[in-house]
N, C-alpha and C. Protein backbone atom coordinates (compact mmCIF):
# COMPACT_ATOMS: atom_id res chain seq x y z
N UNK A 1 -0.59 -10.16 4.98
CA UNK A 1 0.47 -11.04 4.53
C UNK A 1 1.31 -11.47 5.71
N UNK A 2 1.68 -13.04 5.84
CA UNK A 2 2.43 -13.32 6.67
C UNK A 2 3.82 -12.66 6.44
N UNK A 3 4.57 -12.58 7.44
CA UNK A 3 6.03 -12.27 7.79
C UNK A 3 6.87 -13.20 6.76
N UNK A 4 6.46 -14.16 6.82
CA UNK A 4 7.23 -15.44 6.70
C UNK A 4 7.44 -15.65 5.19
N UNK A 5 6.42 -14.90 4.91
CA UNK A 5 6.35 -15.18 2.90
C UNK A 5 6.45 -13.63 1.98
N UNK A 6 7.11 -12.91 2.90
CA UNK A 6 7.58 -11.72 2.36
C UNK A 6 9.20 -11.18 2.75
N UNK A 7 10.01 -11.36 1.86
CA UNK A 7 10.98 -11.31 1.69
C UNK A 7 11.07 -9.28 1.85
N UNK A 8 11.74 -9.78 2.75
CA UNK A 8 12.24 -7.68 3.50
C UNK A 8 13.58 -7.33 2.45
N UNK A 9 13.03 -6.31 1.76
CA UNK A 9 14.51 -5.64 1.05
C UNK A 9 14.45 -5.79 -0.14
N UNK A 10 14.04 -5.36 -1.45
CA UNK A 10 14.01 -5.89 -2.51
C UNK A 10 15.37 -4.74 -3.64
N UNK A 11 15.56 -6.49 -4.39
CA UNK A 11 16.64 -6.24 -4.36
C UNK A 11 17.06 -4.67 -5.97
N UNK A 12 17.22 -4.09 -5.75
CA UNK A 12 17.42 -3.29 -6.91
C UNK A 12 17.94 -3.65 -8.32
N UNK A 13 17.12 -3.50 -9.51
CA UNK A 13 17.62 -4.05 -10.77
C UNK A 13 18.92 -2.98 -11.47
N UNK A 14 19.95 -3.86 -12.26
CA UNK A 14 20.84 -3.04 -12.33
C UNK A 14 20.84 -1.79 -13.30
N UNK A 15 19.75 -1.34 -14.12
CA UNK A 15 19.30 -0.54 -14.95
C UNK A 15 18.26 0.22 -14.32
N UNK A 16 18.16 0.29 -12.79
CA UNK A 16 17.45 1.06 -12.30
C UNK A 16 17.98 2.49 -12.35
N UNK A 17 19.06 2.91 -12.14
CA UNK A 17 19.88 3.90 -11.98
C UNK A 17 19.74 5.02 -13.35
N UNK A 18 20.20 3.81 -14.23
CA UNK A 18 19.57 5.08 -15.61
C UNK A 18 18.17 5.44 -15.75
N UNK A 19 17.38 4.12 -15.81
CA UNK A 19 15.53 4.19 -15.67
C UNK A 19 14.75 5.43 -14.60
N UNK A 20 15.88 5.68 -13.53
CA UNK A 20 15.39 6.49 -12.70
C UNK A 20 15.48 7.88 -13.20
N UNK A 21 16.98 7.80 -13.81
CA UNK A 21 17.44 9.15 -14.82
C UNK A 21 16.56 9.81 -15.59
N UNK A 22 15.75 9.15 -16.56
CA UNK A 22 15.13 8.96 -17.40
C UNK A 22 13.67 9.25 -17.11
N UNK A 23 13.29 8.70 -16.43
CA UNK A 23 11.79 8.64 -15.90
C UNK A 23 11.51 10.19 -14.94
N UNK A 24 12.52 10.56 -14.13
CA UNK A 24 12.52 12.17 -13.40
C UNK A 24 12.66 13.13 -14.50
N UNK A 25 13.95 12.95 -15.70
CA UNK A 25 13.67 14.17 -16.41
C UNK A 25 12.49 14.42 -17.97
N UNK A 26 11.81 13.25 -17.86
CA UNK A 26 10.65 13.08 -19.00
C UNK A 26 9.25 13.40 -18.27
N UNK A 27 9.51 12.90 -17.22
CA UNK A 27 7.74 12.44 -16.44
C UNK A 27 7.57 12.94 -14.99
N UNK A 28 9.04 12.92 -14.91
CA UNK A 28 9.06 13.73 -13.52
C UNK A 28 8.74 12.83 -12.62
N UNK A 29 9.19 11.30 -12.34
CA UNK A 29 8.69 10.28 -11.89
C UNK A 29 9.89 9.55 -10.90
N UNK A 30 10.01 10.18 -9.37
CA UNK A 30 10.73 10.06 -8.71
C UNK A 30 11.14 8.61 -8.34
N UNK A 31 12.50 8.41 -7.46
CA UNK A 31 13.24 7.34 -7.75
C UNK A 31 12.08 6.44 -6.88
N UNK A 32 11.86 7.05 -5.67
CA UNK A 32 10.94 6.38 -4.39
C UNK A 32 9.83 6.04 -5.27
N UNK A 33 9.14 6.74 -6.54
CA UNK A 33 7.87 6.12 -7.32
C UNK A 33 8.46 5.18 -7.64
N UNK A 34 9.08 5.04 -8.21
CA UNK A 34 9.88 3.90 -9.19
C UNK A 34 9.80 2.23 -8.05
N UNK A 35 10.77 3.02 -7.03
CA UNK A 35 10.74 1.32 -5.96
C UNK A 35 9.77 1.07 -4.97
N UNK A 36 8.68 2.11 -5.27
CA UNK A 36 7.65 1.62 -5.19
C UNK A 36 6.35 1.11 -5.65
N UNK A 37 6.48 1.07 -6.84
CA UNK A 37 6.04 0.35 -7.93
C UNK A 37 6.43 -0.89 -8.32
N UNK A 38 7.71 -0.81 -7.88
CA UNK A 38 8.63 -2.28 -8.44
C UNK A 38 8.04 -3.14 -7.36
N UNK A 39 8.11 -2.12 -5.87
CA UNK A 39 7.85 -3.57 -5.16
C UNK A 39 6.21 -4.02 -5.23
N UNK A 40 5.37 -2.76 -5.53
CA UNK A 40 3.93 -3.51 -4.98
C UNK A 40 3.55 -4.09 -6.77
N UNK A 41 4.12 -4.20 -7.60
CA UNK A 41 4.04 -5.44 -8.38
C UNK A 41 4.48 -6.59 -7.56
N UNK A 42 5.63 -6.62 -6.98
CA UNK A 42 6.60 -7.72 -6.70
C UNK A 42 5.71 -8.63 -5.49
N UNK A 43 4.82 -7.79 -5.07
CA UNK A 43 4.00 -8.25 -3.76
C UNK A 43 2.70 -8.32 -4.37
N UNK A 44 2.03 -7.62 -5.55
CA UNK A 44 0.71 -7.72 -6.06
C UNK A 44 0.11 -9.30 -5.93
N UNK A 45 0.60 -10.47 -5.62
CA UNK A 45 0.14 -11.78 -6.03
C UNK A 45 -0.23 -12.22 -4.68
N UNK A 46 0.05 -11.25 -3.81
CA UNK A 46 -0.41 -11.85 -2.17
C UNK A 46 -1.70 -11.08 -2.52
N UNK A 47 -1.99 -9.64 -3.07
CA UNK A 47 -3.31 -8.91 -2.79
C UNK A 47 -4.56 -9.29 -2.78
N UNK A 48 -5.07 -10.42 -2.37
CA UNK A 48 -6.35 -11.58 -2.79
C UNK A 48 -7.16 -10.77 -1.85
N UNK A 49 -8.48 -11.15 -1.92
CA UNK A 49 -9.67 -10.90 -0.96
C UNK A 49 -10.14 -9.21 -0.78
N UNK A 50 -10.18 -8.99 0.27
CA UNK A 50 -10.75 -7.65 0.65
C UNK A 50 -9.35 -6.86 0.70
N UNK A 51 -9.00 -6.11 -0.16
CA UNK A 51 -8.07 -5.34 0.08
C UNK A 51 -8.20 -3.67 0.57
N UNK A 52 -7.96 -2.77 1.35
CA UNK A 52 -7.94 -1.68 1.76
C UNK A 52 -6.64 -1.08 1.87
N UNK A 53 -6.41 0.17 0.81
CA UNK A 53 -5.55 1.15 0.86
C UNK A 53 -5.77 2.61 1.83
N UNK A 54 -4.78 2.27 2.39
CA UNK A 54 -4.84 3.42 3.65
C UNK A 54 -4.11 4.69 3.02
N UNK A 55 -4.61 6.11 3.03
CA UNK A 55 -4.49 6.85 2.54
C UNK A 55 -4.04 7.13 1.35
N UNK A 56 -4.85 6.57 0.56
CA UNK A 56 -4.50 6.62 -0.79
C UNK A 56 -5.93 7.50 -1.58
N UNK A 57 -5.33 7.84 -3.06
CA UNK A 57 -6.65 8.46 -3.90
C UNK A 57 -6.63 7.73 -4.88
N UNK A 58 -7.90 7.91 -5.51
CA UNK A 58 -8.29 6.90 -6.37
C UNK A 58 -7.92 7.29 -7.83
N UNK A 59 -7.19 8.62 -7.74
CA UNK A 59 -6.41 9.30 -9.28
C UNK A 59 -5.23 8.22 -9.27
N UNK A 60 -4.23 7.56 -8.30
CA UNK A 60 -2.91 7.30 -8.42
C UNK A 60 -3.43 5.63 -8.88
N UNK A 61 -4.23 5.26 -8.59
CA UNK A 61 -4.43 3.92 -9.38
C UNK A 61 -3.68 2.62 -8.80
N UNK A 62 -2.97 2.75 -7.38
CA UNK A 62 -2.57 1.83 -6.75
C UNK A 62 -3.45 0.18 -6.91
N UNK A 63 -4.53 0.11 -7.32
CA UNK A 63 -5.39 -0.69 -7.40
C UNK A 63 -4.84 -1.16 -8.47
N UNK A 64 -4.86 -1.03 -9.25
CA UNK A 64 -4.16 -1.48 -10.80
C UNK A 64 -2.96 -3.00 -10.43
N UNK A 65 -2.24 -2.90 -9.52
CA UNK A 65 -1.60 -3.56 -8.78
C UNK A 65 -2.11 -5.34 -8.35
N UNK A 66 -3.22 -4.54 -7.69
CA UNK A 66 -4.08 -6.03 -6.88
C UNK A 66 -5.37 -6.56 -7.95
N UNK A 67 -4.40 -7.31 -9.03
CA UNK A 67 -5.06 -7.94 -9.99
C UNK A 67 -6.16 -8.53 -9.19
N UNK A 68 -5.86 -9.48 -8.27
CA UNK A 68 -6.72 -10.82 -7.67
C UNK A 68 -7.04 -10.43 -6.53
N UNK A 69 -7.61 -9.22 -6.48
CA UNK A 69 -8.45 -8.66 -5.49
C UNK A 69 -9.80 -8.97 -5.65
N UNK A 70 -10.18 -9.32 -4.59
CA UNK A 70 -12.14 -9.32 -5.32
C UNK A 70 -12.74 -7.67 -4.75
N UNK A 71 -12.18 -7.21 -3.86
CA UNK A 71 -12.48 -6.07 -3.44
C UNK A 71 -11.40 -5.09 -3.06
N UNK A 72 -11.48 -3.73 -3.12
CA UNK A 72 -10.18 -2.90 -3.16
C UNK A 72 -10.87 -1.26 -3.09
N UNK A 73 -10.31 -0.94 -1.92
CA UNK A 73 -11.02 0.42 -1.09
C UNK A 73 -10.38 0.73 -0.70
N UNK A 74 -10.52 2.50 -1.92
CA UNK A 74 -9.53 3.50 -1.38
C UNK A 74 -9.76 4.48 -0.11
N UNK A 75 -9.05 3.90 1.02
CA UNK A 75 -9.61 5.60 1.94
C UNK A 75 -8.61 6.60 2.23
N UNK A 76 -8.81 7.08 2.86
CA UNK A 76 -8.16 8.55 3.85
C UNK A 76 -9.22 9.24 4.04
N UNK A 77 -8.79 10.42 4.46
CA UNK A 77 -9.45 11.47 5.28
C UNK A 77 -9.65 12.80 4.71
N UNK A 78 -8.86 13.09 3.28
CA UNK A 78 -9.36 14.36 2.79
C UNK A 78 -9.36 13.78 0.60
N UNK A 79 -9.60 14.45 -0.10
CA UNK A 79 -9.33 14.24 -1.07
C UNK A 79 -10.47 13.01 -1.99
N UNK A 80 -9.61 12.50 -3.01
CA UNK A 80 -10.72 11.57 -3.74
C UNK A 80 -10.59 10.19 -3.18
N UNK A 81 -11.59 9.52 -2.21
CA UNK A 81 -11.03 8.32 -1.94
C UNK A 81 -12.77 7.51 -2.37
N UNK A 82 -12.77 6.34 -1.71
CA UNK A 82 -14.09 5.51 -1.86
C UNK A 82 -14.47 5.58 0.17
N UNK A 83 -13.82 5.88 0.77
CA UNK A 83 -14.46 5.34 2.00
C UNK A 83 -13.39 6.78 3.45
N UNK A 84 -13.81 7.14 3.94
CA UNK A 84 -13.50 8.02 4.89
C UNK A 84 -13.01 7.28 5.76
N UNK A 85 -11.85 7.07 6.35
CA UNK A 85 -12.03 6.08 7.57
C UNK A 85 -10.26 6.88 8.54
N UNK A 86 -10.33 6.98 9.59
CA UNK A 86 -9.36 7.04 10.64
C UNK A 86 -8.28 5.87 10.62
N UNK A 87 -7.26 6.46 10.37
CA UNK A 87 -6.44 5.21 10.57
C UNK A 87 -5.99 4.62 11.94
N UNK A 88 -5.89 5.83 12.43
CA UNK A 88 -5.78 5.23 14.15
C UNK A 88 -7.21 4.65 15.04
N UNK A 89 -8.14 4.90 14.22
CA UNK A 89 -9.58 4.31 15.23
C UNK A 89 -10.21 4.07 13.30
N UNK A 90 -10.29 2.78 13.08
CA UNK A 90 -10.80 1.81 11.67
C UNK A 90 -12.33 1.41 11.90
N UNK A 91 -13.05 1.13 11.13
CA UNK A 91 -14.43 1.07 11.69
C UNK A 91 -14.19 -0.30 11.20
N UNK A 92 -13.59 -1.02 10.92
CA UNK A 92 -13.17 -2.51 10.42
C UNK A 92 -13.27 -3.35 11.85
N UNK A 93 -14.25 -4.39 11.48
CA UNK A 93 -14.09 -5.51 12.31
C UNK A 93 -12.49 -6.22 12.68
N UNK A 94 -12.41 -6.77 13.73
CA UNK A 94 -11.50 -7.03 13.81
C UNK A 94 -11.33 -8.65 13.27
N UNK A 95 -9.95 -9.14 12.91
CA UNK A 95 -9.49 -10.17 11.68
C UNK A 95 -10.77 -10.02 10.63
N UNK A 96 -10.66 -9.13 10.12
CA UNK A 96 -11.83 -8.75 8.25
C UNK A 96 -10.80 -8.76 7.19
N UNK A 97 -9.70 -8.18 7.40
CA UNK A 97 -9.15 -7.65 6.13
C UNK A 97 -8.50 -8.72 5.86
N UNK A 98 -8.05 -8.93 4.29
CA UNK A 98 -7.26 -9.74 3.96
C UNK A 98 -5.58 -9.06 3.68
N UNK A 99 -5.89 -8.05 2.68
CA UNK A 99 -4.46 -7.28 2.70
C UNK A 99 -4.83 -5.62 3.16
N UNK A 100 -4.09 -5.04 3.33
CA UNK A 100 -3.84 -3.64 3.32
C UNK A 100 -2.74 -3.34 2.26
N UNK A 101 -2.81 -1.92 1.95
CA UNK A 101 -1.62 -1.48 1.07
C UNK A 101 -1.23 0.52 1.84
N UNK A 102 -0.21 0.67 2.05
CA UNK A 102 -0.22 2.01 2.67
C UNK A 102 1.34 2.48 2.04
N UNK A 103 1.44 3.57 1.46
CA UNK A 103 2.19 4.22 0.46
C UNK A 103 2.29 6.00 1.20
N UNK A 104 3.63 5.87 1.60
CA UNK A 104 3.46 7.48 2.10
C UNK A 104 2.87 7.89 2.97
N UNK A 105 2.23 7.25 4.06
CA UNK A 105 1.45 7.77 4.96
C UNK A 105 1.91 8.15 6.32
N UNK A 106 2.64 6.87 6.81
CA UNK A 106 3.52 6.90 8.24
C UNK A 106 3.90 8.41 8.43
N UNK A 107 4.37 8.87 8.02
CA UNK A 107 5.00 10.42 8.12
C UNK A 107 4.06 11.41 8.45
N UNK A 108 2.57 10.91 7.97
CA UNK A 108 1.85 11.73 8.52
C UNK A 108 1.07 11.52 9.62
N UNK A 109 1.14 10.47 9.82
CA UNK A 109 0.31 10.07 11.26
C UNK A 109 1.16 10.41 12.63
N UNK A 110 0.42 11.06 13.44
CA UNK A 110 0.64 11.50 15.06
C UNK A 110 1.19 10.67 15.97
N UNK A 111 0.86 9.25 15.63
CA UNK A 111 1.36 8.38 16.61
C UNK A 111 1.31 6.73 15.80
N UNK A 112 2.12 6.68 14.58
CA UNK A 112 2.61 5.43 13.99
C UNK A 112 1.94 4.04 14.12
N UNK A 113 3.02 4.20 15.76
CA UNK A 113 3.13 2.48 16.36
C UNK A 113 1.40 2.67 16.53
N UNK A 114 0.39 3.22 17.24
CA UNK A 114 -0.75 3.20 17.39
C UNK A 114 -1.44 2.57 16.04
N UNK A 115 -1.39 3.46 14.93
CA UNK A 115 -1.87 2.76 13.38
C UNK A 115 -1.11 1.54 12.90
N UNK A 116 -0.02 1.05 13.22
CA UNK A 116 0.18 -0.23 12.99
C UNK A 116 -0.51 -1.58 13.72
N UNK A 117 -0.65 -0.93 15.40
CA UNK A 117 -1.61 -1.79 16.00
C UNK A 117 -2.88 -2.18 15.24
N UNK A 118 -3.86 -0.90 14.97
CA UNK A 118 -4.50 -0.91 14.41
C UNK A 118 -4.92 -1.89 12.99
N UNK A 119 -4.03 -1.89 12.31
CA UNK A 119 -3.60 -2.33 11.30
C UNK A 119 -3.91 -4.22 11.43
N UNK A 120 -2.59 -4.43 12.35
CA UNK A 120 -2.89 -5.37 12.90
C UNK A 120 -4.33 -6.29 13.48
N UNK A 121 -4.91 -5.31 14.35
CA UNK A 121 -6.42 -5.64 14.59
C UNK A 121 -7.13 -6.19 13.51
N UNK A 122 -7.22 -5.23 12.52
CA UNK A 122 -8.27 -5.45 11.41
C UNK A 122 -7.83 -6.52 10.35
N UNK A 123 -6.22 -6.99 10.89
CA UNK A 123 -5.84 -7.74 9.65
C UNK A 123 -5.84 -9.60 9.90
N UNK A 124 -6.77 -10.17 8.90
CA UNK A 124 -6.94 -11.49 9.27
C UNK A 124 -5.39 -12.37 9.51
N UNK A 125 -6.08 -13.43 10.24
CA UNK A 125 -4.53 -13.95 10.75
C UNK A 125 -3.51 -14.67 9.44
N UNK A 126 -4.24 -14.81 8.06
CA UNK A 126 -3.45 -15.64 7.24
C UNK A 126 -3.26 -14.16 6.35
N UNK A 127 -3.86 -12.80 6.76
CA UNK A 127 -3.50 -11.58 6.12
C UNK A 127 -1.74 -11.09 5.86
């Protein structure tokens, strides 16, 4: 996704506050699930083409999201995914991908800025 057509910061609805209340003591469904759900609906309409989720499993259903995906591949490195892949060294051609989606991961990677390069590489230029 270009820079240019993604609006940074989304804005919080005003019934989020109770919804969050609500959703932790029924489901146990933390506030960070919550605005992050809100946003990758809010962004689901860019998810077209080859999409690849970076450390994700295929129980959490992030896919559900990228209606107008024609393709959508879950990887990481341990657990239930569709594809094994390194995030800091991608076996992805470079400009292939159309979107990426990555949820929780940064925190675990050794060296970030390196997997964003990365990222970059594999991501087509209208990605």
């Amino acid at each position: 996704m270009s820079a240019d057509k993604v609006k940074i910061g989304f804005r919080v609805k005003p019934n989020s506050r109770l919804r969050a209340f609500i959703d932790y003591l029924f489901i146990r469904r933390t506030p960070s699930c919550i605005l992050c759900d809100d946003s990758l609906v809010q962004l689901s309409p860019m998810l077209r083409g080859t999409v690849i989720e970076l450390g994700g499993y295929k129980k959490l259903k992030y896919s559900t999201f990228a209606t107008h995906a024609e393709k959508y591949v879950v990887t990481n490195i341990s657990g239930d995914y569709d594809e094994f892949v390194d995030i800091l060294n991608m076996k992805y051609v470079d400009n292939s991908v159309d979107s990426f989606v990555c949820v929780n991961v940064f925190e675990h990677i050794p060296d970030p800025w390196k997997a964003i390069h990365e990222i970059y590489r594999c991501l087509k230029p209208s990605g």
